[in-house]
N, C-alpha and C. Protein backbone atom coordinates (compact mmCIF):
# COMPACT_ATOMS: atom_id res chain seq x y z
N UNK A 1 -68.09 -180.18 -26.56
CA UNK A 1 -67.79 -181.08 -25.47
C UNK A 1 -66.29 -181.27 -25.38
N UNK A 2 -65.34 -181.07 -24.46
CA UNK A 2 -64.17 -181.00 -24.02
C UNK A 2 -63.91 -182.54 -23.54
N UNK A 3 -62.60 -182.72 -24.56
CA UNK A 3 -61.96 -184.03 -24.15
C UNK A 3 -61.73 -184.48 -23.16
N UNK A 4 -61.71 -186.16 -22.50
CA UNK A 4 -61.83 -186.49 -20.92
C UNK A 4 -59.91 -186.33 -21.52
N UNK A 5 -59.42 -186.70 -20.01
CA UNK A 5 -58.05 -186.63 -19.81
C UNK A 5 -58.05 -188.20 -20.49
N UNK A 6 -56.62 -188.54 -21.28
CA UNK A 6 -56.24 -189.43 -21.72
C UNK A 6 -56.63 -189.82 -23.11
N UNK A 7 -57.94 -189.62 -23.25
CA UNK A 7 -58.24 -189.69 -25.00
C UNK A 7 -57.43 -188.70 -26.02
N UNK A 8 -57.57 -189.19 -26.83
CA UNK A 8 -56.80 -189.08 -28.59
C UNK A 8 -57.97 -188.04 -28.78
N UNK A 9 -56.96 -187.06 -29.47
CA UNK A 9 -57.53 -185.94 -30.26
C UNK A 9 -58.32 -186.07 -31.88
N UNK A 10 -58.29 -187.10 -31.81
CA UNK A 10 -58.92 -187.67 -32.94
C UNK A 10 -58.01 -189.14 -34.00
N UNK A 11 -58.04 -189.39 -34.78
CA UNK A 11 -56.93 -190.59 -35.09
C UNK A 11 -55.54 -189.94 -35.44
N UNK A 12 -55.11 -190.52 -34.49
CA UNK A 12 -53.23 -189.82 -34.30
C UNK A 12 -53.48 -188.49 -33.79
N UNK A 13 -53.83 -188.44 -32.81
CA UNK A 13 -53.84 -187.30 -32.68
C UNK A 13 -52.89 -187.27 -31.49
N UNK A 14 -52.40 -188.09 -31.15
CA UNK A 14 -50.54 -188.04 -29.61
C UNK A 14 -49.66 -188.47 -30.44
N UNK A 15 -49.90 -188.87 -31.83
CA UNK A 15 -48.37 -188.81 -32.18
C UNK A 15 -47.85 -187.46 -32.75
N UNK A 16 -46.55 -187.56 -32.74
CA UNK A 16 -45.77 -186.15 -33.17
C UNK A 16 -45.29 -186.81 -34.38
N UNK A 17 -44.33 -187.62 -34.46
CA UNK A 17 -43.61 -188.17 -35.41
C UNK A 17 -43.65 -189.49 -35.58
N UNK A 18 -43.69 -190.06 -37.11
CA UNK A 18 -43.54 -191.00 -37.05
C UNK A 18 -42.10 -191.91 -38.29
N UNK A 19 -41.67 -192.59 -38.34
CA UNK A 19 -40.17 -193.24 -38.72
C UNK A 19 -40.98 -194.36 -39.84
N UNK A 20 -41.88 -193.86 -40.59
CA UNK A 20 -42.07 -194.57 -41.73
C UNK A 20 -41.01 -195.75 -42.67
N UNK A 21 -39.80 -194.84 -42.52
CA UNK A 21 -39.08 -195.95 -43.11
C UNK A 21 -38.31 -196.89 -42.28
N UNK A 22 -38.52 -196.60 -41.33
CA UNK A 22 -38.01 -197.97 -40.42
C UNK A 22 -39.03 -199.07 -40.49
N UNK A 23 -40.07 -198.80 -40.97
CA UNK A 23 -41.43 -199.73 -40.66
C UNK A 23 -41.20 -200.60 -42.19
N UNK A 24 -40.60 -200.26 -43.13
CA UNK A 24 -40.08 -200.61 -44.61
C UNK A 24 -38.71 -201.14 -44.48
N UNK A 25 -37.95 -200.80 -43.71
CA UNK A 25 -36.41 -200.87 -44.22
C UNK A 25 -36.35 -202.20 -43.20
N UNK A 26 -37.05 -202.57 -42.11
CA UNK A 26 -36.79 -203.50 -41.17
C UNK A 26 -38.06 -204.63 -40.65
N UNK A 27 -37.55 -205.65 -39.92
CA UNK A 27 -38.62 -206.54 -39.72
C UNK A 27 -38.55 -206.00 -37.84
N UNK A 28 -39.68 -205.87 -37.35
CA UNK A 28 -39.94 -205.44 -35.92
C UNK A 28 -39.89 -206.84 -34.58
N UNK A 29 -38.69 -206.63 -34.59
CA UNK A 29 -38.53 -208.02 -33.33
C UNK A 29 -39.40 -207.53 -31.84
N UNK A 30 -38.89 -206.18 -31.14
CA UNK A 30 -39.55 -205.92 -29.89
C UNK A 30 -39.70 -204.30 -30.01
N UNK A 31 -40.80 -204.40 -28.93
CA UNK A 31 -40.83 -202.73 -29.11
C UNK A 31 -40.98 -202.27 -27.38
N UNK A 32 -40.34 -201.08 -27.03
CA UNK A 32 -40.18 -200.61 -26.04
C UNK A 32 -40.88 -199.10 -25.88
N UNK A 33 -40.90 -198.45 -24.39
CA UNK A 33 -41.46 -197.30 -24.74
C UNK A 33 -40.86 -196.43 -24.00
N UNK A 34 -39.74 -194.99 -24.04
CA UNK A 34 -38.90 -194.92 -23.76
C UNK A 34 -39.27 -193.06 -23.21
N UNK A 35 -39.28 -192.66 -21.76
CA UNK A 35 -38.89 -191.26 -22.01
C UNK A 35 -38.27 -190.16 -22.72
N UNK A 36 -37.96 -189.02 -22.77
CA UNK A 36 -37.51 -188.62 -23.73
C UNK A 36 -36.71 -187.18 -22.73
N UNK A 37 -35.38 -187.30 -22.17
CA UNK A 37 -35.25 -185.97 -21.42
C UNK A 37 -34.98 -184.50 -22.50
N UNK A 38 -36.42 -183.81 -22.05
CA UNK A 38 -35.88 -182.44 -23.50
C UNK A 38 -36.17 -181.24 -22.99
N UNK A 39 -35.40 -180.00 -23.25
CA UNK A 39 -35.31 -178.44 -23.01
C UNK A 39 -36.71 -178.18 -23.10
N UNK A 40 -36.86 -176.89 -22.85
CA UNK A 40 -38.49 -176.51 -22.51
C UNK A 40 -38.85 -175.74 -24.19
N UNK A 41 -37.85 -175.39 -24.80
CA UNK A 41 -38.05 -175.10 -26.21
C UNK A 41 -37.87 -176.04 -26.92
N UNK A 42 -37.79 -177.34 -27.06
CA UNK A 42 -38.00 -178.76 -27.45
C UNK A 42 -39.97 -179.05 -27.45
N UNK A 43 -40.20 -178.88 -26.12
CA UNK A 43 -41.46 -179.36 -25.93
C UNK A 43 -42.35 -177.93 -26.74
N UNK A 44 -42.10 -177.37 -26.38
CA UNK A 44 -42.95 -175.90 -27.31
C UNK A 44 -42.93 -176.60 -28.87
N UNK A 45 -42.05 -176.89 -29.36
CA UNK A 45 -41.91 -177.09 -30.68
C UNK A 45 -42.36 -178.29 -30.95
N UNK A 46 -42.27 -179.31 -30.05
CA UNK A 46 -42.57 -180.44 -30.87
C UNK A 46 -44.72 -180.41 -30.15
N UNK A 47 -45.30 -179.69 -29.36
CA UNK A 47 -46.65 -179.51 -29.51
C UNK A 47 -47.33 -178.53 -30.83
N UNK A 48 -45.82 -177.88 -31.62
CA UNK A 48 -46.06 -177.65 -32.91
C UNK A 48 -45.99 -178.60 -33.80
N UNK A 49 -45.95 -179.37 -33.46
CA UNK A 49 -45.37 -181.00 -34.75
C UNK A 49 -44.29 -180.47 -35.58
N UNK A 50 -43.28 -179.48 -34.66
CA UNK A 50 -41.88 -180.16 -35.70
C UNK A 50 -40.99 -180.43 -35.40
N UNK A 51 -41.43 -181.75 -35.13
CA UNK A 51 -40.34 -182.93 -34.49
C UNK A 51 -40.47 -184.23 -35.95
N UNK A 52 -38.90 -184.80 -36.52
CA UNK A 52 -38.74 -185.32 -37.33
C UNK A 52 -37.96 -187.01 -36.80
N UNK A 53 -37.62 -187.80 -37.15
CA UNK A 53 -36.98 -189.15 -36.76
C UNK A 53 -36.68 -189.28 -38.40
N UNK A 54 -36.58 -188.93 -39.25
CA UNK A 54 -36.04 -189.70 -40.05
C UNK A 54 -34.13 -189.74 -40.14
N UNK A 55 -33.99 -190.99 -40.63
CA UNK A 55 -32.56 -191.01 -40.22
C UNK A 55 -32.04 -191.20 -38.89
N UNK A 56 -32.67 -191.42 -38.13
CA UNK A 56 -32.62 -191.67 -36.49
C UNK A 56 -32.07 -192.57 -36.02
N UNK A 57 -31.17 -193.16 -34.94
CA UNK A 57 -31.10 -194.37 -34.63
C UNK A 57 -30.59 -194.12 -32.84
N UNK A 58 -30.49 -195.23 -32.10
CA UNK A 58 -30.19 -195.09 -30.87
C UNK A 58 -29.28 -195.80 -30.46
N UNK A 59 -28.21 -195.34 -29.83
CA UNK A 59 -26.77 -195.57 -29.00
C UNK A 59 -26.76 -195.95 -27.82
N UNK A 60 -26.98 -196.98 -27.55
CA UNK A 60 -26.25 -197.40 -25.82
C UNK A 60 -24.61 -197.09 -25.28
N UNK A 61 -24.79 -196.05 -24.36
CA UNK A 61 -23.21 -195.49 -24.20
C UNK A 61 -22.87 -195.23 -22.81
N UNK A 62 -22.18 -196.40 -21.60
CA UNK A 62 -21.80 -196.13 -20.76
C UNK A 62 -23.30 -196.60 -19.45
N UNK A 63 -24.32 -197.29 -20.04
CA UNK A 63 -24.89 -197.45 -19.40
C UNK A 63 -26.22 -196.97 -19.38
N UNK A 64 -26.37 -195.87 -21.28
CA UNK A 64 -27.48 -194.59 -21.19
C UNK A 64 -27.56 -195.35 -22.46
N UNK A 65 -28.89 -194.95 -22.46
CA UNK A 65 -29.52 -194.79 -23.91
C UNK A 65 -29.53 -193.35 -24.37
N UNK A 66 -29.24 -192.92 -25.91
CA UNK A 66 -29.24 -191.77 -26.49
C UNK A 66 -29.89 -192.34 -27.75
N UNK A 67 -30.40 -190.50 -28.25
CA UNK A 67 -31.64 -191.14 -29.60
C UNK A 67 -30.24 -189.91 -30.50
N UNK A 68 -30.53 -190.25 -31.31
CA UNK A 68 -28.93 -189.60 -31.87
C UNK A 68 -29.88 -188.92 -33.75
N UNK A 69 -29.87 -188.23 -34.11
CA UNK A 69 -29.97 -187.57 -35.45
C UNK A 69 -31.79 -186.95 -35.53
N UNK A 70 -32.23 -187.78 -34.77
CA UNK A 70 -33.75 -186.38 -34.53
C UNK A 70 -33.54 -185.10 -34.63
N UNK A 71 -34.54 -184.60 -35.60
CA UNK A 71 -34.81 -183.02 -35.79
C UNK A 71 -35.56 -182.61 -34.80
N UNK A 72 -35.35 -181.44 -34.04
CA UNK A 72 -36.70 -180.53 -33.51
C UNK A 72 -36.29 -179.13 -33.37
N UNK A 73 -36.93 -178.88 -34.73
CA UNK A 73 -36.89 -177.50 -35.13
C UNK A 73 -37.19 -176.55 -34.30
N UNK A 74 -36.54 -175.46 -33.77
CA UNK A 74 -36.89 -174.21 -32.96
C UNK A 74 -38.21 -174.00 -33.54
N UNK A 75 -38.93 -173.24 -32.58
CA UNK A 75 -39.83 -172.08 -33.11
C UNK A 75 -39.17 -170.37 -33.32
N UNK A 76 -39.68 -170.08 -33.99
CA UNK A 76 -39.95 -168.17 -34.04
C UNK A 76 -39.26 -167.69 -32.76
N UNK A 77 -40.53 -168.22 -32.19
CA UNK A 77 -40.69 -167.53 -30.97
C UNK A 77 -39.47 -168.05 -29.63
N UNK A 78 -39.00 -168.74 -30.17
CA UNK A 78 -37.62 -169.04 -29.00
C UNK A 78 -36.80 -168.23 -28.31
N UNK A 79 -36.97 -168.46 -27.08
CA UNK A 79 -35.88 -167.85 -26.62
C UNK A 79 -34.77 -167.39 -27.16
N UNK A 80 -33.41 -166.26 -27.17
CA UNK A 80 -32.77 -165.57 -27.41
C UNK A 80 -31.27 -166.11 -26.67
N UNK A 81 -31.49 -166.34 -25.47
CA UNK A 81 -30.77 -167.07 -24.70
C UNK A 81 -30.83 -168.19 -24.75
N UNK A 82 -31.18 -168.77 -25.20
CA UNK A 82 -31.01 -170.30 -25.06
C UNK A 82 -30.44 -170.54 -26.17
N UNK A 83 -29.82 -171.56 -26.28
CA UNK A 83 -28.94 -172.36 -27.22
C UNK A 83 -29.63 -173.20 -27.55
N UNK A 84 -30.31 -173.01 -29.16
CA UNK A 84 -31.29 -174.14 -29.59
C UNK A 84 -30.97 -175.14 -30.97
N UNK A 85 -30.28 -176.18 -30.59
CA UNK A 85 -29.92 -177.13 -31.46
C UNK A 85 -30.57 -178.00 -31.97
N UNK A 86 -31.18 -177.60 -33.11
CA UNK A 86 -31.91 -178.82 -33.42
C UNK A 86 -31.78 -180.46 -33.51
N UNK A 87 -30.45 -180.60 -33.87
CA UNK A 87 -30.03 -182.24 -34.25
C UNK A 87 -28.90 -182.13 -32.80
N UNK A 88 -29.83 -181.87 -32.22
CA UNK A 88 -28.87 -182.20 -30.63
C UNK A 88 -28.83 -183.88 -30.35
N UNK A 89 -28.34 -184.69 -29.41
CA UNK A 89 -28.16 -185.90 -28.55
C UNK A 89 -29.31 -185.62 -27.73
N UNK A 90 -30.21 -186.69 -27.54
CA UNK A 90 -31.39 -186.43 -26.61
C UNK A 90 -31.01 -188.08 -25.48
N UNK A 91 -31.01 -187.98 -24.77
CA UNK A 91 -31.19 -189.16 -23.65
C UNK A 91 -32.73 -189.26 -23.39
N UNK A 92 -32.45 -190.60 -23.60
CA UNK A 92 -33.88 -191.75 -23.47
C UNK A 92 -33.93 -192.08 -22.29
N UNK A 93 -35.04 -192.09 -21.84
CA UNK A 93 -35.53 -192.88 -19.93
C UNK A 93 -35.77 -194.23 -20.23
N UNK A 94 -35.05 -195.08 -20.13
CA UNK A 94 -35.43 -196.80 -19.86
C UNK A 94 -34.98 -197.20 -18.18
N UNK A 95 -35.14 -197.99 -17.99
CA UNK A 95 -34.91 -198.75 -17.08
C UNK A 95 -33.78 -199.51 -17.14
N UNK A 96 -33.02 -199.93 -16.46
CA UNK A 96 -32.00 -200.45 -16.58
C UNK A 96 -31.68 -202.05 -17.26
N UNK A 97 -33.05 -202.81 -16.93
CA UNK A 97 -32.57 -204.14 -17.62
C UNK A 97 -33.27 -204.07 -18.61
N UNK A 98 -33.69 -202.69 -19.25
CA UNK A 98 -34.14 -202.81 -20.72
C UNK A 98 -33.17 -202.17 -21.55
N UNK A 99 -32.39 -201.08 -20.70
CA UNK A 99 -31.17 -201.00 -21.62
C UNK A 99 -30.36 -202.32 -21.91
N UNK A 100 -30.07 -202.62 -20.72
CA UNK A 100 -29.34 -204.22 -20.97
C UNK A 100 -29.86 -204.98 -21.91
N UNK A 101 -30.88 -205.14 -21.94
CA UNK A 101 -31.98 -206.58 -22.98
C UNK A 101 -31.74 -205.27 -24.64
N UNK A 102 -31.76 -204.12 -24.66
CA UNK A 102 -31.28 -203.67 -25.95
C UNK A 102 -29.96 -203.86 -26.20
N UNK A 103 -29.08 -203.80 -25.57
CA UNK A 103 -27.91 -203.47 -25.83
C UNK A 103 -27.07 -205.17 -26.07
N UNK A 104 -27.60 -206.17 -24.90
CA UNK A 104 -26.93 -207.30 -25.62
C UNK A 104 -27.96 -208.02 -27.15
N UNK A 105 -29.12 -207.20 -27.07
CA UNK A 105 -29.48 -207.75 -28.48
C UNK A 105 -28.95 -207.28 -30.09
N UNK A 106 -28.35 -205.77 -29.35
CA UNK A 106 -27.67 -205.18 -30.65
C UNK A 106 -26.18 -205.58 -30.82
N UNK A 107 -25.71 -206.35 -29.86
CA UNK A 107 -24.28 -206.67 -30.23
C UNK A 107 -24.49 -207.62 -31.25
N UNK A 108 -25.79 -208.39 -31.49
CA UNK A 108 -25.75 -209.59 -32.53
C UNK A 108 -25.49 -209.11 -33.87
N UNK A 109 -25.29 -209.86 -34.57
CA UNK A 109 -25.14 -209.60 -36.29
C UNK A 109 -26.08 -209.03 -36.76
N UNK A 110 -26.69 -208.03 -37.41
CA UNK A 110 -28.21 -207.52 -37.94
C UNK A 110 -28.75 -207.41 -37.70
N UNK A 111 -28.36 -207.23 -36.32
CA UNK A 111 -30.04 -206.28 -35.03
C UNK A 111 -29.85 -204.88 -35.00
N UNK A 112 -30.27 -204.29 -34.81
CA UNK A 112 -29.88 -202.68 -34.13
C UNK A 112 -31.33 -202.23 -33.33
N UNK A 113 -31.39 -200.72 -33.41
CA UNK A 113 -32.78 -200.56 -32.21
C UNK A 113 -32.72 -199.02 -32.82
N UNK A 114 -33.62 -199.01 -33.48
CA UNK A 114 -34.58 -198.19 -34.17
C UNK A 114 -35.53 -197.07 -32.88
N UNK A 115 -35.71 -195.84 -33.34
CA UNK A 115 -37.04 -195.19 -32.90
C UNK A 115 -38.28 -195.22 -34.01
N UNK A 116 -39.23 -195.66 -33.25
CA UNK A 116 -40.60 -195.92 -34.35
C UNK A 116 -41.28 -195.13 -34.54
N UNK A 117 -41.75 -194.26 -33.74
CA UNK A 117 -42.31 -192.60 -33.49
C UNK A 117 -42.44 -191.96 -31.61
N UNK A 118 -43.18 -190.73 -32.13
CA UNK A 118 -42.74 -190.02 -30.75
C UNK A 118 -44.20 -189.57 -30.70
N UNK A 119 -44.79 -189.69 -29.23
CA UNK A 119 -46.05 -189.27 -29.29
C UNK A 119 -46.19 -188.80 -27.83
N UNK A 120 -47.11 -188.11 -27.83
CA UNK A 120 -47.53 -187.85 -26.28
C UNK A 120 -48.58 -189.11 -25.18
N UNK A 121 -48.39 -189.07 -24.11
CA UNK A 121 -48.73 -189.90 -23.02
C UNK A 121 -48.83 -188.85 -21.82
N UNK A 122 -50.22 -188.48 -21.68
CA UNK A 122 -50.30 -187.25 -20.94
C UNK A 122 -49.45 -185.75 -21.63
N UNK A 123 -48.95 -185.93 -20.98
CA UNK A 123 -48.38 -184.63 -20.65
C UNK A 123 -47.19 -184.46 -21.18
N UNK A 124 -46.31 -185.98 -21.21
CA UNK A 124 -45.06 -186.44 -21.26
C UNK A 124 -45.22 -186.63 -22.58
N UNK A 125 -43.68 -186.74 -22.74
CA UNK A 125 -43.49 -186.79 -24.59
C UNK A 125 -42.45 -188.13 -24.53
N UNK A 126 -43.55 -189.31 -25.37
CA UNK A 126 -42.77 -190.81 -25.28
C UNK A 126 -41.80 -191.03 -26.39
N UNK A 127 -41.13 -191.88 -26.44
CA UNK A 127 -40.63 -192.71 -27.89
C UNK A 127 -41.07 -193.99 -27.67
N UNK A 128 -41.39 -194.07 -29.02
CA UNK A 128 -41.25 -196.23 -28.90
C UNK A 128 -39.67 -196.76 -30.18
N UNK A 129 -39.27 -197.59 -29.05
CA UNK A 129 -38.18 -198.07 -30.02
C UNK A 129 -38.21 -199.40 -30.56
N UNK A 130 -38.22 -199.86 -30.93
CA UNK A 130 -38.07 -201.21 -31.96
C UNK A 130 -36.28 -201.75 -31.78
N UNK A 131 -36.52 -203.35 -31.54
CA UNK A 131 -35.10 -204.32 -31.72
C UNK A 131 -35.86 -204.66 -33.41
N UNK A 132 -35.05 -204.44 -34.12
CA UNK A 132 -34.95 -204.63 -35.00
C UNK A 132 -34.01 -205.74 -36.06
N UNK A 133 -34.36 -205.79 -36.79
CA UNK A 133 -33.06 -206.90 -38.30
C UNK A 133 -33.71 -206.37 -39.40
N UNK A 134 -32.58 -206.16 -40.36
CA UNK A 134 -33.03 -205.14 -41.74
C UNK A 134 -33.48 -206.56 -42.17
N UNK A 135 -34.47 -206.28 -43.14
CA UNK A 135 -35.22 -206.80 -44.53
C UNK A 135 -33.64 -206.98 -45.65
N UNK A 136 -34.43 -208.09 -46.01
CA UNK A 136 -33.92 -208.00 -47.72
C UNK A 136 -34.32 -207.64 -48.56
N UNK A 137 -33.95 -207.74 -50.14
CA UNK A 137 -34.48 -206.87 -51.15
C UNK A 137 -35.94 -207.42 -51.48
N UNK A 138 -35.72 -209.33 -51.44
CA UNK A 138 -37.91 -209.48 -51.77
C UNK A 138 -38.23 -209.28 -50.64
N UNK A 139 -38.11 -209.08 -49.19
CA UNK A 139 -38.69 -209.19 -48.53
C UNK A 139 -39.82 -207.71 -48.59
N UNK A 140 -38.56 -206.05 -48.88
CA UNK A 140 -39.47 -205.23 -49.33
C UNK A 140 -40.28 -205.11 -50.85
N UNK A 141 -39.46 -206.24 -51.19
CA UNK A 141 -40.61 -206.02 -52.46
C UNK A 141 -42.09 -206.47 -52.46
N UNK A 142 -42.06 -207.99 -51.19
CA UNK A 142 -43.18 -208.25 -51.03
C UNK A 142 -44.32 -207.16 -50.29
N UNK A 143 -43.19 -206.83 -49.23
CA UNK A 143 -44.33 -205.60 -48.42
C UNK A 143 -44.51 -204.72 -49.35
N UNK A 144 -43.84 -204.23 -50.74
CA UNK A 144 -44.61 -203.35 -51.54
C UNK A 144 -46.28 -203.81 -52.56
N UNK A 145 -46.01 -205.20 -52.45
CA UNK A 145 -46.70 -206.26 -53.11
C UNK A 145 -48.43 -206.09 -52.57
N UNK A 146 -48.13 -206.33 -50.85
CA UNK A 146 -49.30 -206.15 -50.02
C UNK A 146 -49.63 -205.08 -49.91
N UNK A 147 -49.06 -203.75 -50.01
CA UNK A 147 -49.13 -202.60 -50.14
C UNK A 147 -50.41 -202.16 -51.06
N UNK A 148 -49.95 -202.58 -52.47
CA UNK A 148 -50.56 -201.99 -53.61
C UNK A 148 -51.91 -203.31 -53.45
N UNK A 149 -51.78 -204.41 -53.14
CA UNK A 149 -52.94 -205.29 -53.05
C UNK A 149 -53.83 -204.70 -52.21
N UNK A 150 -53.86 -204.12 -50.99
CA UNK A 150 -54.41 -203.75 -49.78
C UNK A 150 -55.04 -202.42 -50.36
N UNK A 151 -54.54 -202.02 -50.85
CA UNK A 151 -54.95 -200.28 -51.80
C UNK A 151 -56.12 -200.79 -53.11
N UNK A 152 -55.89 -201.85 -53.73
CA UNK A 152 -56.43 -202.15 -54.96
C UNK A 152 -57.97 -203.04 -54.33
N UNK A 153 -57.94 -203.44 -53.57
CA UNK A 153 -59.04 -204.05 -52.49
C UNK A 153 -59.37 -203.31 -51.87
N UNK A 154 -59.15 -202.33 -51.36
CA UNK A 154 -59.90 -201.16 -51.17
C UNK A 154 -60.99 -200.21 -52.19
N UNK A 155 -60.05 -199.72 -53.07
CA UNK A 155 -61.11 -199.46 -53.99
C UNK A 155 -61.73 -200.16 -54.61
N UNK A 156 -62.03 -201.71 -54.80
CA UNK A 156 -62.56 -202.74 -55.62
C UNK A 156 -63.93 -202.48 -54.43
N UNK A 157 -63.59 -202.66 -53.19
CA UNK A 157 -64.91 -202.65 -52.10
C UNK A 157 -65.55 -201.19 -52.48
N UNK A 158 -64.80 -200.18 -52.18
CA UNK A 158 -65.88 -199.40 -52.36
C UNK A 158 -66.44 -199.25 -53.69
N UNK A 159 -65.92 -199.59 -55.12
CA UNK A 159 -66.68 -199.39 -55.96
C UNK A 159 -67.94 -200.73 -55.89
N UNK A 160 -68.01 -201.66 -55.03
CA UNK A 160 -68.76 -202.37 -55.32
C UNK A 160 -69.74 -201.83 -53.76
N UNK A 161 -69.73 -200.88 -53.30
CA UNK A 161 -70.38 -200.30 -52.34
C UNK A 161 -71.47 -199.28 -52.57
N UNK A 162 -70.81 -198.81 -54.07
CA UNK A 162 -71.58 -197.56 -54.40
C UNK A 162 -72.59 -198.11 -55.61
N UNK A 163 -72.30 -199.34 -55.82
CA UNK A 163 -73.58 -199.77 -56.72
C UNK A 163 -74.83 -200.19 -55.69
């Protein structure tokens, strides 16, 4: 049976990438959802999943949003002619008073604006970005805290599942 248009290929199955350590290194104030303008050997590669965000962050410059240190690895099969940069400058599609609402929130002291992952929406290839403020040191120690609790309650249920 062939998928209707719009459903998930199974769990995660539209995301490409995801920014794990932004979800650790920071507390999530707002989240946005952002076009992504990319070469036609960009999109070939990243329906291969190798598209990366780690180390990523995004620049408001002149009125544009840019996603600045993303990987997306060529394929093999790439064009010859084309000039394929992986850690290229990619420009983000927002709207204009959401660049604004990012950009005067990152002038504050310990905000910045994160990419959270990159997934497909149809056809189109999205980002979601996060206003962000870094964590402190207990703050990740606690999220490591709930971490290992959430894991240890897990297997406590299922061993009391299989009796």
């Amino acid at each position: 049976m062939a998928n209707k248009k719009g459903k998930s290929k199974g769990p995660g199955g539209n995301t490409i990438a995801l920014n794990k350590k932004a979800r650790f290194e920071y507390h999530i104030n707002e989240t946005f959802e952002a076009g992504l303008s990319l070469a036609g050997w960009e999109v070939k590669s990243l329906r291969a999943g190798k598209g990366q965000l780690t180390d990523t962050y995004i620049l408001i410059k002149n009125g544009e949003a840019w996603l600045l240190g993303s990987n997306i690895t060529p394929l093999n099969t790439a064009s010859t002619h084309d000039v394929t940069d992986p850690s290229r400058t990619r420009k983000l599609l927002l709207h204009r008073k959401e660049i604004a609402r990012i950009f005067s929130r990152t002038q504050d002291k310990g905000h910045t604006c994160v990419p959270l992952k990159l997934y497909w929406k149809g056809s189109k290839v999205k980002c979601e970005l996060a206003l962000v403020t870094g964590k402190k040191i207990h703050d990740k120690r606690e999220t490591e805290k709930d971490r290992d609790w959430q894991r240890q309650k897990g297997r406590i249920m299922r061993e009391q599942n299989k009796t």
